[in-house]
PDB file of N, CA and C in Angstrom:
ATOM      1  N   UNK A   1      53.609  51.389 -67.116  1.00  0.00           N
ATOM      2  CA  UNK A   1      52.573  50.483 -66.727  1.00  0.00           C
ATOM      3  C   UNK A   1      53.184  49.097 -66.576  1.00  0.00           C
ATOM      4  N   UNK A   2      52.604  48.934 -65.477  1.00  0.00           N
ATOM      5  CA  UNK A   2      53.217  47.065 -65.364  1.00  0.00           C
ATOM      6  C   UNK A   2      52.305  45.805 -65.260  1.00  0.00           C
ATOM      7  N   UNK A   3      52.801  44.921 -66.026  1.00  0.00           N
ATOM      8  CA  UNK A   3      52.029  43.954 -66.109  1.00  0.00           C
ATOM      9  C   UNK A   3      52.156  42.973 -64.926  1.00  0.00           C
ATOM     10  N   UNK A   4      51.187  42.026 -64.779  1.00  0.00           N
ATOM     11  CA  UNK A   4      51.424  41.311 -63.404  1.00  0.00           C
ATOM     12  C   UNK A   4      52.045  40.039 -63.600  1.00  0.00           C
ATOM     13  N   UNK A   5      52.967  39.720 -62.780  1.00  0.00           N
ATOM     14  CA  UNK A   5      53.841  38.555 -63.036  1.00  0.00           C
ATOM     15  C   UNK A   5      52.768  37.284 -63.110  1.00  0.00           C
ATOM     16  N   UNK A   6      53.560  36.337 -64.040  1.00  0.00           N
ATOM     17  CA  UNK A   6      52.663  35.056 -64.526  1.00  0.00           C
ATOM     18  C   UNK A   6      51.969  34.674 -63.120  1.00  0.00           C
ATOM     19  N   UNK A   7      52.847  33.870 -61.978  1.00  0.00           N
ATOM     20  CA  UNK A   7      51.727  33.189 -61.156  1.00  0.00           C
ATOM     21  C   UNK A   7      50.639  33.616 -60.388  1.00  0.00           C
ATOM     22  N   UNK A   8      50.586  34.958 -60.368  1.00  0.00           N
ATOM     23  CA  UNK A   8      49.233  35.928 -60.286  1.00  0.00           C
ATOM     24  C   UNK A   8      48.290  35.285 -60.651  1.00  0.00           C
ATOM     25  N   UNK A   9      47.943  35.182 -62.369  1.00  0.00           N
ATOM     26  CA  UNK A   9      47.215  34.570 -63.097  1.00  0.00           C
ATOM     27  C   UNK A   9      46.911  33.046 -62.734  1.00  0.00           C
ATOM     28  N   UNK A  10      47.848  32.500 -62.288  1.00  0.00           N
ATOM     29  CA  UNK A  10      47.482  30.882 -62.576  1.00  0.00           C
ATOM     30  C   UNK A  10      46.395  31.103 -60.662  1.00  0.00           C
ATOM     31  N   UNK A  11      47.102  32.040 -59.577  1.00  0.00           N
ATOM     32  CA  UNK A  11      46.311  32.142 -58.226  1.00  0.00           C
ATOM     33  C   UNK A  11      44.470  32.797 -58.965  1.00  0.00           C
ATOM     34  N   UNK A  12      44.517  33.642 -59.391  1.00  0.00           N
ATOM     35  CA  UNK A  12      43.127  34.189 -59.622  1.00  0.00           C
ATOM     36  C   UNK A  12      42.513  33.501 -60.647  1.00  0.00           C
ATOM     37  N   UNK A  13      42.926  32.624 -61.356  1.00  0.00           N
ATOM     38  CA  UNK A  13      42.259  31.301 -62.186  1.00  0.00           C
ATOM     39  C   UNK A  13      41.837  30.585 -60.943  1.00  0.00           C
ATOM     40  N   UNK A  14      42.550  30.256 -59.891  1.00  0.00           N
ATOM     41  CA  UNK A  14      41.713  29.235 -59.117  1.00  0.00           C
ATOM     42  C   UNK A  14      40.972  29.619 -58.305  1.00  0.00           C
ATOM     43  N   UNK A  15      41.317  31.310 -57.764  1.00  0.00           N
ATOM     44  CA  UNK A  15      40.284  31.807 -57.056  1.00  0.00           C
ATOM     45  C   UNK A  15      38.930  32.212 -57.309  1.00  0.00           C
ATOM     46  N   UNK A  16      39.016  32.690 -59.083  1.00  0.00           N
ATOM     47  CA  UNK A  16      37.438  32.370 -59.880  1.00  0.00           C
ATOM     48  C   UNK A  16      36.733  31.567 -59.578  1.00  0.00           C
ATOM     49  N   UNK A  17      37.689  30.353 -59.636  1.00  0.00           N
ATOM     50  CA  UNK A  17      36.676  28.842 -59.983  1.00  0.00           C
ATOM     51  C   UNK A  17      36.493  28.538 -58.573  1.00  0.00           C
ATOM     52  N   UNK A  18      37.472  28.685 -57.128  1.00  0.00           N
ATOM     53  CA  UNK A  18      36.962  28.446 -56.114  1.00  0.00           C
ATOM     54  C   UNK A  18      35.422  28.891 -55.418  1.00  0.00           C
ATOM     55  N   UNK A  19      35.636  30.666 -55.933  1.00  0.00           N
ATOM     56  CA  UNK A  19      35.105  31.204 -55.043  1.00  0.00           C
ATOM     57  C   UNK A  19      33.365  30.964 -55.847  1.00  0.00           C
ATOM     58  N   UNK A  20      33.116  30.091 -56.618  1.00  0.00           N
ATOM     59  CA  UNK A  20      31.699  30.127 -57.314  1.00  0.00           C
ATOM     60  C   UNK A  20      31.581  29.024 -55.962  1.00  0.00           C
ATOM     61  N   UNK A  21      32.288  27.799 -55.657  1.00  0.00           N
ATOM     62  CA  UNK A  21      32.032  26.678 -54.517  1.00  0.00           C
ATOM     63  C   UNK A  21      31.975  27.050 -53.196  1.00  0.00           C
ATOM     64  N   UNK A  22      32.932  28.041 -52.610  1.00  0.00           N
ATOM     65  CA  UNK A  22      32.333  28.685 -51.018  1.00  0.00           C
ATOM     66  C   UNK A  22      33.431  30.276 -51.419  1.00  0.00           C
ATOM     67  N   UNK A  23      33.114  30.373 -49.913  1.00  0.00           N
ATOM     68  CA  UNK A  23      33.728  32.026 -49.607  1.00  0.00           C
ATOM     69  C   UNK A  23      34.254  31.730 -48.449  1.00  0.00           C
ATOM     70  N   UNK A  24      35.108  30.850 -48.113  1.00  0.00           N
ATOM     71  CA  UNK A  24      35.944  30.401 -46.622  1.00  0.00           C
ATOM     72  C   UNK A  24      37.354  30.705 -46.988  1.00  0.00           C
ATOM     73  N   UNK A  25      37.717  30.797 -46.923  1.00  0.00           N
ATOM     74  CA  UNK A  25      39.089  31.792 -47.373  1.00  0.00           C
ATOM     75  C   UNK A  25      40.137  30.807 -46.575  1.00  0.00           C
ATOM     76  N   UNK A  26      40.350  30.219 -45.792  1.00  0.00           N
ATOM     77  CA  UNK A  26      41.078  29.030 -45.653  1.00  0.00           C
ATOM     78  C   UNK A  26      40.833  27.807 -46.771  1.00  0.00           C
ATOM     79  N   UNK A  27      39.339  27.309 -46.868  1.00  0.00           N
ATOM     80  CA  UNK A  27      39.727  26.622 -48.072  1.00  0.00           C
ATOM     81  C   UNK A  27      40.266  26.794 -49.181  1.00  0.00           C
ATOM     82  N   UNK A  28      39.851  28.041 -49.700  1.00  0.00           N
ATOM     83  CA  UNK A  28      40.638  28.780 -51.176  1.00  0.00           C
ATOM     84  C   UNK A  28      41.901  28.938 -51.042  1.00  0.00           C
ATOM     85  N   UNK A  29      42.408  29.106 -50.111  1.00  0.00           N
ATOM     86  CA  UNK A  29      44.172  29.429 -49.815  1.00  0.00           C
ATOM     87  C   UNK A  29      44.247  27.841 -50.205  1.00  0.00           C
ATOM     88  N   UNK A  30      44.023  27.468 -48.997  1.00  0.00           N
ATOM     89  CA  UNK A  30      44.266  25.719 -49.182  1.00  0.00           C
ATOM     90  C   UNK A  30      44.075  25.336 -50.583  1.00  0.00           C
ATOM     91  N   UNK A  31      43.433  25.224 -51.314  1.00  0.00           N
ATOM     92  CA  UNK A  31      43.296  25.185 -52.997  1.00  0.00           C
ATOM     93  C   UNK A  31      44.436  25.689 -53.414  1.00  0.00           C
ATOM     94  N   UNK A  32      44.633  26.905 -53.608  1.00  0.00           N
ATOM     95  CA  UNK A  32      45.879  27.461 -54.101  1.00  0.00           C
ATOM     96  C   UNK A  32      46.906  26.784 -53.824  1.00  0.00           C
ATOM     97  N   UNK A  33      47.022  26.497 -52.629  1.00  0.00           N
ATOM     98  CA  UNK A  33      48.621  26.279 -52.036  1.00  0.00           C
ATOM     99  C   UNK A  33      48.883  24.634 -52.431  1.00  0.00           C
ATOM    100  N   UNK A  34      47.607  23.986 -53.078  1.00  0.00           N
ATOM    101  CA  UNK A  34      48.025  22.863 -53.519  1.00  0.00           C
ATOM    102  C   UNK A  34      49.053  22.630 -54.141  1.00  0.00           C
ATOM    103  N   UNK A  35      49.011  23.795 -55.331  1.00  0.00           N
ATOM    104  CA  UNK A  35      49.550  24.177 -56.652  1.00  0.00           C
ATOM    105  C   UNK A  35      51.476  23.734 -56.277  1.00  0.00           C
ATOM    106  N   UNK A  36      51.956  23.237 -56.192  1.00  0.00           N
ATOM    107  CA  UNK A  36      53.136  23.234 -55.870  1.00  0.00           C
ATOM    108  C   UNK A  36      53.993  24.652 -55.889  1.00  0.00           C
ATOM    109  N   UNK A  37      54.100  25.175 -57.158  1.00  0.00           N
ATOM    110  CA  UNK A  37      54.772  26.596 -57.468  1.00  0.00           C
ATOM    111  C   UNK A  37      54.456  27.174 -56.850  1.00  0.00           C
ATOM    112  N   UNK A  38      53.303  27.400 -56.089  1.00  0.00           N
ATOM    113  CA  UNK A  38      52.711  28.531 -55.794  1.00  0.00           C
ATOM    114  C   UNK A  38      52.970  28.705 -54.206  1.00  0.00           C
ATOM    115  N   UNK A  39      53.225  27.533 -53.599  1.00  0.00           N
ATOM    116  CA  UNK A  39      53.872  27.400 -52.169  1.00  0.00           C
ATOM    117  C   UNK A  39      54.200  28.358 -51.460  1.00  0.00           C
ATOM    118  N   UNK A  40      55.681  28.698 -52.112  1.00  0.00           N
ATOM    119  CA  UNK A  40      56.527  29.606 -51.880  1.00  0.00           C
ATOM    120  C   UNK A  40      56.055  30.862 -51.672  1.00  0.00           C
ATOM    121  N   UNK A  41      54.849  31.175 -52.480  1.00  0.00           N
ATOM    122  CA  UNK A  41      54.165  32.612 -52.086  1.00  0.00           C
ATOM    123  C   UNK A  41      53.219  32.415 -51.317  1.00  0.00           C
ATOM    124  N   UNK A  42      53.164  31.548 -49.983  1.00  0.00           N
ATOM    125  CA  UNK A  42      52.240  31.796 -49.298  1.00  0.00           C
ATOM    126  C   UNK A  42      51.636  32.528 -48.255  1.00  0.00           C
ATOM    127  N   UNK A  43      52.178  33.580 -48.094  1.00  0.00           N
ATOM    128  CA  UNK A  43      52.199  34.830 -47.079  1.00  0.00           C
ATOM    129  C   UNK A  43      51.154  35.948 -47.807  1.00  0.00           C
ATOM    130  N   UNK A  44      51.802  35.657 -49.339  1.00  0.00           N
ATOM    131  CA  UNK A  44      51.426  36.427 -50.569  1.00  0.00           C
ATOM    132  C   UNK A  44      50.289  36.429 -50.774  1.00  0.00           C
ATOM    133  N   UNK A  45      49.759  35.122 -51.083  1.00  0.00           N
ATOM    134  CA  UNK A  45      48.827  34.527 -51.107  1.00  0.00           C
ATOM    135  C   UNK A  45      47.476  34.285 -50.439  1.00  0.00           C
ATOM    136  N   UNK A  46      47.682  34.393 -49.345  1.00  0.00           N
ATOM    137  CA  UNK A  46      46.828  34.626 -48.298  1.00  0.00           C
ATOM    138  C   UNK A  46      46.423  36.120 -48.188  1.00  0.00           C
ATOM    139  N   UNK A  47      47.204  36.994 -48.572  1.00  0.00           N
ATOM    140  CA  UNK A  47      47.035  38.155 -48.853  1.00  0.00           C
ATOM    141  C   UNK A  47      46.249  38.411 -49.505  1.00  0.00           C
ATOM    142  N   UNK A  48      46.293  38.313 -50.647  1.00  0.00           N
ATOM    143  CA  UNK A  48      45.439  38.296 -51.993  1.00  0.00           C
ATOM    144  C   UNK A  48      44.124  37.913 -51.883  1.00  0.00           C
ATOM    145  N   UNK A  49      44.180  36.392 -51.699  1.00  0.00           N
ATOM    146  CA  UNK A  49      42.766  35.735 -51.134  1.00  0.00           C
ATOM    147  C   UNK A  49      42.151  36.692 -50.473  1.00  0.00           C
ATOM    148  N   UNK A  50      42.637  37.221 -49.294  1.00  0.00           N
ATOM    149  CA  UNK A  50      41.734  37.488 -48.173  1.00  0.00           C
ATOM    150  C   UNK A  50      41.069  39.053 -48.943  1.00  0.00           C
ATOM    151  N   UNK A  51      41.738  39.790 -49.974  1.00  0.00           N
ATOM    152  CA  UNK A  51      41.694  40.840 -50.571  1.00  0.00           C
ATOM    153  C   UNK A  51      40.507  40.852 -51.471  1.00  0.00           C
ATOM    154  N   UNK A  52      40.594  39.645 -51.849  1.00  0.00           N
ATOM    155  CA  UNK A  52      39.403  39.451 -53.255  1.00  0.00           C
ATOM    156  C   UNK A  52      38.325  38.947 -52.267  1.00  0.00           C
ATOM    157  N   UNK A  53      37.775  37.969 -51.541  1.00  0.00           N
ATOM    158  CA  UNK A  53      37.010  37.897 -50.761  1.00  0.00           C
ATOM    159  C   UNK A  53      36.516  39.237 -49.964  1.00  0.00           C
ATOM    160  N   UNK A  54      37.007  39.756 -49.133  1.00  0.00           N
ATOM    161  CA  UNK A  54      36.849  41.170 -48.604  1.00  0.00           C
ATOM    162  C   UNK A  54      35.886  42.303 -50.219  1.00  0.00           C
ATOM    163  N   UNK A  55      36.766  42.453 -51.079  1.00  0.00           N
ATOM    164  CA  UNK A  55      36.246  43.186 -52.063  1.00  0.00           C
ATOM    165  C   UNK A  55      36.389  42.312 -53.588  1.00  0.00           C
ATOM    166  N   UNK A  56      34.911  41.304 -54.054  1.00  0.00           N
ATOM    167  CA  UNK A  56      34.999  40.920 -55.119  1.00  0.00           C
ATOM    168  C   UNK A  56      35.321  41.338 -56.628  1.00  0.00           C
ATOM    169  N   UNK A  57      34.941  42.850 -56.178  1.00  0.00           N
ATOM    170  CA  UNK A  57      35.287  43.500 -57.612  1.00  0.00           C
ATOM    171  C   UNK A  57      36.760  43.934 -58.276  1.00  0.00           C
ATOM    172  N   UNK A  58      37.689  43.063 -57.336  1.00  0.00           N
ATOM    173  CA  UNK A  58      39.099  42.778 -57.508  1.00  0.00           C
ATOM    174  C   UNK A  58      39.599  41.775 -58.195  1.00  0.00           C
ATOM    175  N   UNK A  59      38.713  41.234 -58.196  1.00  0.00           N
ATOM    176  CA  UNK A  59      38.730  39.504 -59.419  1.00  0.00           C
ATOM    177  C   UNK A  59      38.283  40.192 -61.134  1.00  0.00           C
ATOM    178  N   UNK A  60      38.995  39.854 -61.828  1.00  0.00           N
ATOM    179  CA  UNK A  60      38.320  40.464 -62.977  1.00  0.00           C
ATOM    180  C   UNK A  60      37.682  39.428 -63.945  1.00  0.00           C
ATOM    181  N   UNK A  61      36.664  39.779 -64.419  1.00  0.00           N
ATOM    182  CA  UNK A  61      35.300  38.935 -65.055  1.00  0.00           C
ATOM    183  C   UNK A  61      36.211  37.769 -65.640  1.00  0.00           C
ATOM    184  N   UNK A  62      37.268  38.363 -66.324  1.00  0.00           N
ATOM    185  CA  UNK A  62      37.833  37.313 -67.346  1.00  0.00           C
ATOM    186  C   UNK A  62      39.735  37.068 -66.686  1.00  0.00           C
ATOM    187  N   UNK A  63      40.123  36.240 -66.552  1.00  0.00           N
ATOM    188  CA  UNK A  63      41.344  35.844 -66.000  1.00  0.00           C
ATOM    189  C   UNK A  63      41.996  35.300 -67.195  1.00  0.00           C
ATOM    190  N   UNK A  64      42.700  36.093 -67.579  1.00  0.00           N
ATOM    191  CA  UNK A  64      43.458  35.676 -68.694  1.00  0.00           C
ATOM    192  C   UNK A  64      45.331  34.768 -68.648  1.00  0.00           C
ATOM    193  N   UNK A  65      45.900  35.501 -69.086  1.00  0.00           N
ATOM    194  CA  UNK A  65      47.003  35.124 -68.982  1.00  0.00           C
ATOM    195  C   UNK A  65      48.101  36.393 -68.980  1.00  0.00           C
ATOM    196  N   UNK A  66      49.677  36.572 -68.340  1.00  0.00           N
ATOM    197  CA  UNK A  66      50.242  37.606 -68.815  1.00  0.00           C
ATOM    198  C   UNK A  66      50.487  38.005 -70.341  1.00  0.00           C
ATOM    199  N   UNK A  67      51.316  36.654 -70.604  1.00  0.00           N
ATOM    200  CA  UNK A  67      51.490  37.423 -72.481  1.00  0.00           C
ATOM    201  C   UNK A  67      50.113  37.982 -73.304  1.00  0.00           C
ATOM    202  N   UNK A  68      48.234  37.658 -72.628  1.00  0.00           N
ATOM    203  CA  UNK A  68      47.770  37.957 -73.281  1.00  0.00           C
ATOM    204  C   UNK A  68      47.365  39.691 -72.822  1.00  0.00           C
ATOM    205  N   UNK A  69      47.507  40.234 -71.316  1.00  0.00           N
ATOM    206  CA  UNK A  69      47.457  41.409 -70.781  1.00  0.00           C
ATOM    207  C   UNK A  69      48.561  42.100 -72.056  1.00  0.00           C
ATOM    208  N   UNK A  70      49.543  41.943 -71.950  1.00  0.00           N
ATOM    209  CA  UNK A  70      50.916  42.360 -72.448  1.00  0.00           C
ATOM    210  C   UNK A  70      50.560  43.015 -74.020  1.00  0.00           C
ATOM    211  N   UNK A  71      49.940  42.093 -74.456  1.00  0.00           N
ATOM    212  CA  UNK A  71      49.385  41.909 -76.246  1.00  0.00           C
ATOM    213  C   UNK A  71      48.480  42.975 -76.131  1.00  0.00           C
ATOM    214  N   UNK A  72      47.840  43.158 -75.043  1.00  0.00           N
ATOM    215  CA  UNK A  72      46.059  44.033 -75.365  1.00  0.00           C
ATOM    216  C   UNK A  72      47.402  45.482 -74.982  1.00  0.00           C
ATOM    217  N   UNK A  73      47.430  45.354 -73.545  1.00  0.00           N
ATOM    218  CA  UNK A  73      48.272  46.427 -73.422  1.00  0.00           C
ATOM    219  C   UNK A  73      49.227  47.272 -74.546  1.00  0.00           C
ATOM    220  N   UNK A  74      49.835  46.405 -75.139  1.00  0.00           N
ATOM    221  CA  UNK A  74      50.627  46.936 -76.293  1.00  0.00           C
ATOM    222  C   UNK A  74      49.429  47.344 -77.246  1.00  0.00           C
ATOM    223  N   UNK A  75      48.739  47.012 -77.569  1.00  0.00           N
ATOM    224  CA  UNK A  75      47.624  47.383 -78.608  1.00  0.00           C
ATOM    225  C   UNK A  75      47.526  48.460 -78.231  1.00  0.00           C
ATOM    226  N   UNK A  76      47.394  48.964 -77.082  1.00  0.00           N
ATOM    227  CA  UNK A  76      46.736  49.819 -76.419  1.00  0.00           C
ATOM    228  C   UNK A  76      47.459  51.279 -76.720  1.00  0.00           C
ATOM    229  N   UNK A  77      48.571  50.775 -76.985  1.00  0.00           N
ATOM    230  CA  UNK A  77      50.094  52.301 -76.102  1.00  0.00           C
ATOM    231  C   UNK A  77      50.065  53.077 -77.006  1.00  0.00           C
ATOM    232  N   UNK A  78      49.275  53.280 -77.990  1.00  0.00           N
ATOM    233  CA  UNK A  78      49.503  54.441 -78.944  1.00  0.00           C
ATOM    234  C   UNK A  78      48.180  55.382 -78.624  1.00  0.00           C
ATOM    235  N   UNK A  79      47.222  54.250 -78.585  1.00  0.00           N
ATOM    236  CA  UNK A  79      45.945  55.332 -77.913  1.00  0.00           C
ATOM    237  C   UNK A  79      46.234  56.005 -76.580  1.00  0.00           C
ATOM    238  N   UNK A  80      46.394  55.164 -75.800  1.00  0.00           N
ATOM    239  CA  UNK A  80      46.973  55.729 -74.205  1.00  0.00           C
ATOM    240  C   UNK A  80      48.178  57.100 -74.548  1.00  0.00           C
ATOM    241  N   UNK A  81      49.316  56.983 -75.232  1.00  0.00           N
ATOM    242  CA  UNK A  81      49.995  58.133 -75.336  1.00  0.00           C
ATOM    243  C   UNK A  81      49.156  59.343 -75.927  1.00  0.00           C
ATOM    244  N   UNK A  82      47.926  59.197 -76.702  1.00  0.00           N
ATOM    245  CA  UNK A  82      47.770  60.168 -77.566  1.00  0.00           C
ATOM    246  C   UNK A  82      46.331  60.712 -76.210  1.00  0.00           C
ATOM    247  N   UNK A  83      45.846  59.661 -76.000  1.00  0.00           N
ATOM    248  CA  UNK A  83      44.790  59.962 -74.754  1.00  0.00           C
ATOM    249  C   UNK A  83      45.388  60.975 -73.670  1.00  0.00           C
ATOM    250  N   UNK A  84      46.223  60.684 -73.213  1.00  0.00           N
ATOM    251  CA  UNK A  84      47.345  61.273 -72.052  1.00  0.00           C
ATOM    252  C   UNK A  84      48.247  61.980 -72.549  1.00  0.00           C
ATOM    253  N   UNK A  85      48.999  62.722 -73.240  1.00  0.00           N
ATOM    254  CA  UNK A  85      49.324  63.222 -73.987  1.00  0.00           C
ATOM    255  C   UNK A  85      50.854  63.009 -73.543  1.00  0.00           C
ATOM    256  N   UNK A  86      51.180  61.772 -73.462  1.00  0.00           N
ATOM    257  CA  UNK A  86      52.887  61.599 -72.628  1.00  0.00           C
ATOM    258  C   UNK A  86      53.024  59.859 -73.076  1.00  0.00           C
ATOM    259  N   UNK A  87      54.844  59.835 -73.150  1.00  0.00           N
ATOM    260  CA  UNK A  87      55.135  58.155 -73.594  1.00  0.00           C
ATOM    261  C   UNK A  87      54.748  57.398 -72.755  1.00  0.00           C
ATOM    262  N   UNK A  88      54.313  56.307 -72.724  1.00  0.00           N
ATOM    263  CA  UNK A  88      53.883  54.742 -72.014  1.00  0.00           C
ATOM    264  C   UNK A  88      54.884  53.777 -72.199  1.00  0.00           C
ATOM    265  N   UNK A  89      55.253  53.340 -71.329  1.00  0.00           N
ATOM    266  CA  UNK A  89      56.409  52.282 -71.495  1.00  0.00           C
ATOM    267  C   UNK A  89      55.565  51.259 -70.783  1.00  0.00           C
ATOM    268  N   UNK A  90      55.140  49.840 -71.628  1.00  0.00           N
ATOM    269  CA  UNK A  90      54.462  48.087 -70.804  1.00  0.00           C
ATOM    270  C   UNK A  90      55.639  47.779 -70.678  1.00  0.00           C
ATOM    271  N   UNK A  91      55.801  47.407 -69.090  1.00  0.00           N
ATOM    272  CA  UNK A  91      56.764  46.424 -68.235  1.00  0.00           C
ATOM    273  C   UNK A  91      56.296  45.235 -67.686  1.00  0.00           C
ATOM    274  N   UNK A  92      56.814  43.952 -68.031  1.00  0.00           N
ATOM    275  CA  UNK A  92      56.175  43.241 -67.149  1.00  0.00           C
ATOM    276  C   UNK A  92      57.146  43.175 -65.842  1.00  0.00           C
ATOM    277  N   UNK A  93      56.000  42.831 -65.293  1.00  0.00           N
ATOM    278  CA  UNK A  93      56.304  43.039 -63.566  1.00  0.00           C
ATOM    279  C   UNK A  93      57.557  42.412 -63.107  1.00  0.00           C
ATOM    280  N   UNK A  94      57.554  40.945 -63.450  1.00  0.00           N
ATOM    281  CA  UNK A  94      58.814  40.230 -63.036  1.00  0.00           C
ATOM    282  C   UNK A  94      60.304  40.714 -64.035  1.00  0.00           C
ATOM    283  N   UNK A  95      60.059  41.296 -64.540  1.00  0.00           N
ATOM    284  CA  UNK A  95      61.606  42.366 -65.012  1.00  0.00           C
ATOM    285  C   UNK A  95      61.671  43.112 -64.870  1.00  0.00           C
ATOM    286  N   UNK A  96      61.111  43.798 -63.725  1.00  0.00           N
ATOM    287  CA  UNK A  96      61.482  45.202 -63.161  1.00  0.00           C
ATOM    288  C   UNK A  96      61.245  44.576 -61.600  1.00  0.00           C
ATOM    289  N   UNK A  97      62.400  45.757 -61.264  1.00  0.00           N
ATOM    290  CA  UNK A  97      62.480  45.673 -59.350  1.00  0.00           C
ATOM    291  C   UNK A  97      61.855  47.159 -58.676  1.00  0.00           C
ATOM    292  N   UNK A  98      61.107  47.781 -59.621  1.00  0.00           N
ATOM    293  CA  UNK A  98      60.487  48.818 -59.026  1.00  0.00           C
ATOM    294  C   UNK A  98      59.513  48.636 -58.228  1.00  0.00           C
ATOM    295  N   UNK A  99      59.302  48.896 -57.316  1.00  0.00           N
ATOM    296  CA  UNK A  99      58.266  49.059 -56.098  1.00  0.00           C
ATOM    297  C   UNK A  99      56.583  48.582 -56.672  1.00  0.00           C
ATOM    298  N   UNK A 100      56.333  49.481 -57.560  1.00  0.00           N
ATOM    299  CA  UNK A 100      55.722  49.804 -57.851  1.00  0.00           C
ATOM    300  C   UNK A 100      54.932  48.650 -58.643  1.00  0.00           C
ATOM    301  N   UNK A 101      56.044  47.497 -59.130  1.00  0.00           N
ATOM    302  CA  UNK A 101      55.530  46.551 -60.479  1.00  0.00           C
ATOM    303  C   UNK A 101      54.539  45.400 -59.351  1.00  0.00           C
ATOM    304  N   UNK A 102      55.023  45.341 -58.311  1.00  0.00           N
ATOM    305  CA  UNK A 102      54.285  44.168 -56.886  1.00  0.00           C
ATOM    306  C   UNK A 102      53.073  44.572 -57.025  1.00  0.00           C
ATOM    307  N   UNK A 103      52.588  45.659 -57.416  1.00  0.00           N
ATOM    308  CA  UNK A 103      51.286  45.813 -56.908  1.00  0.00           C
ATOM    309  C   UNK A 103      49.939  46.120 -58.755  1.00  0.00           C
ATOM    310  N   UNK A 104      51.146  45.608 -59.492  1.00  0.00           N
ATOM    311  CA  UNK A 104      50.310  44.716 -60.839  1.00  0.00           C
ATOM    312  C   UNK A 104      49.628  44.038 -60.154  1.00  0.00           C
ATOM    313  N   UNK A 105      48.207  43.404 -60.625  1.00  0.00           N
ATOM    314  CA  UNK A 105      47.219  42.358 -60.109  1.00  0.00           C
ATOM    315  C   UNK A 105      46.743  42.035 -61.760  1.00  0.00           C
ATOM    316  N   UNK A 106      46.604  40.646 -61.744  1.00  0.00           N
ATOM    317  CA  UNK A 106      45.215  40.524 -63.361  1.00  0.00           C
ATOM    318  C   UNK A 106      44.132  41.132 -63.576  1.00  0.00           C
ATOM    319  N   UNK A 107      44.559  41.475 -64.654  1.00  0.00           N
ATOM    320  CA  UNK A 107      43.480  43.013 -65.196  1.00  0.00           C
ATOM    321  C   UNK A 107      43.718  44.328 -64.084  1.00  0.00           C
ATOM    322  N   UNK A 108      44.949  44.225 -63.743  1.00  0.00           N
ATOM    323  CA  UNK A 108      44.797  45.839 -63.118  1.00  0.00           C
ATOM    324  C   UNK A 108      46.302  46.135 -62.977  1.00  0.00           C
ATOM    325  N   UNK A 109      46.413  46.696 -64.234  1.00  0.00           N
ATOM    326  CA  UNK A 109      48.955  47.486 -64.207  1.00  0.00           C
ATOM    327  C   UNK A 109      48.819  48.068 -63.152  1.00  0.00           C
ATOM    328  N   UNK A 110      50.054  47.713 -62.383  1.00  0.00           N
ATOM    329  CA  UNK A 110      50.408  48.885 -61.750  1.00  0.00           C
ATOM    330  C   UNK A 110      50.786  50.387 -62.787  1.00  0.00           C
ATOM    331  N   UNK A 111      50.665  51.354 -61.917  1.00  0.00           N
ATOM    332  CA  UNK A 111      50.738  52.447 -62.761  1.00  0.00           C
ATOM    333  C   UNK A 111      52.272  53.292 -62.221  1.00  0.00           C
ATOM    334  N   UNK A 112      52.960  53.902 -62.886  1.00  0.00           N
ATOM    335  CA  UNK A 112      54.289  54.917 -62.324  1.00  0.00           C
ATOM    336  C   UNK A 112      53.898  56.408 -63.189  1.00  0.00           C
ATOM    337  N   UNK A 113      54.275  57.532 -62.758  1.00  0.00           N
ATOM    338  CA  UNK A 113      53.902  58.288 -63.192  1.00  0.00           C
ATOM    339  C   UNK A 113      55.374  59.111 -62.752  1.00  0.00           C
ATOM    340  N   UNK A 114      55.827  59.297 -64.171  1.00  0.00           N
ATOM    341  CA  UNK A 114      57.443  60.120 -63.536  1.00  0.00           C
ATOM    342  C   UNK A 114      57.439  61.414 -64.762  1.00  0.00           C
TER     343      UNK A 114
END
């Protein structure tokens, strides 16, 4: 399971708080892309936006942070192994180059199944 890399979190913190003020999806990018850091992912970004607008139930109620996904997640890995009856390994996303970790979002691991 992978966790979603930090600036995920800091984009869907502002897309919460944008999207209560409109649903124009150029302004919300534009918001985001204020962010200096966040620049660099702007292809990314626009992506995303246009993703959570299109389908809201992609935003999750509560926007936390990674180390705090990471913490619940780990809480989690003993029930999940015994639920599923197989080991769980939490990765966060930005230390792994698997395919698979890009498509972590806040509140939603990517999943691998090997």
């Amino acid at each position: 399971m992978f966790i979603a890399e930090p600036w995920l979190y800091n984009v869907f913190t502002i897309i919460s708080h944008e999207i209560k003020v409109t649903r124009n999806v150029g302004e919300i990018i534009r918001r985001v892309l204020e962010e200096e850091k966040l620049r660099i992912k702007g292809k990314e970004i626009s992506k995303i936006v246009g993703s959570v607008l299109k389908d809201v139930s992609k935003l999750p109620s509560m926007v936390t942070s990674q180390e705090d996904e990471h913490t619940v997640m780990k809480d989690a890995q003993e029930f999940l192994e015994k639920e599923f009856g197989c080991s769980i390994e939490i990765i966060l996303a930005n230390e792994s180059d698997h395919e698979k970790a890009k498509s972590a979002m806040p509140g939603k691991v990517g999943i691998v199944i090997e």
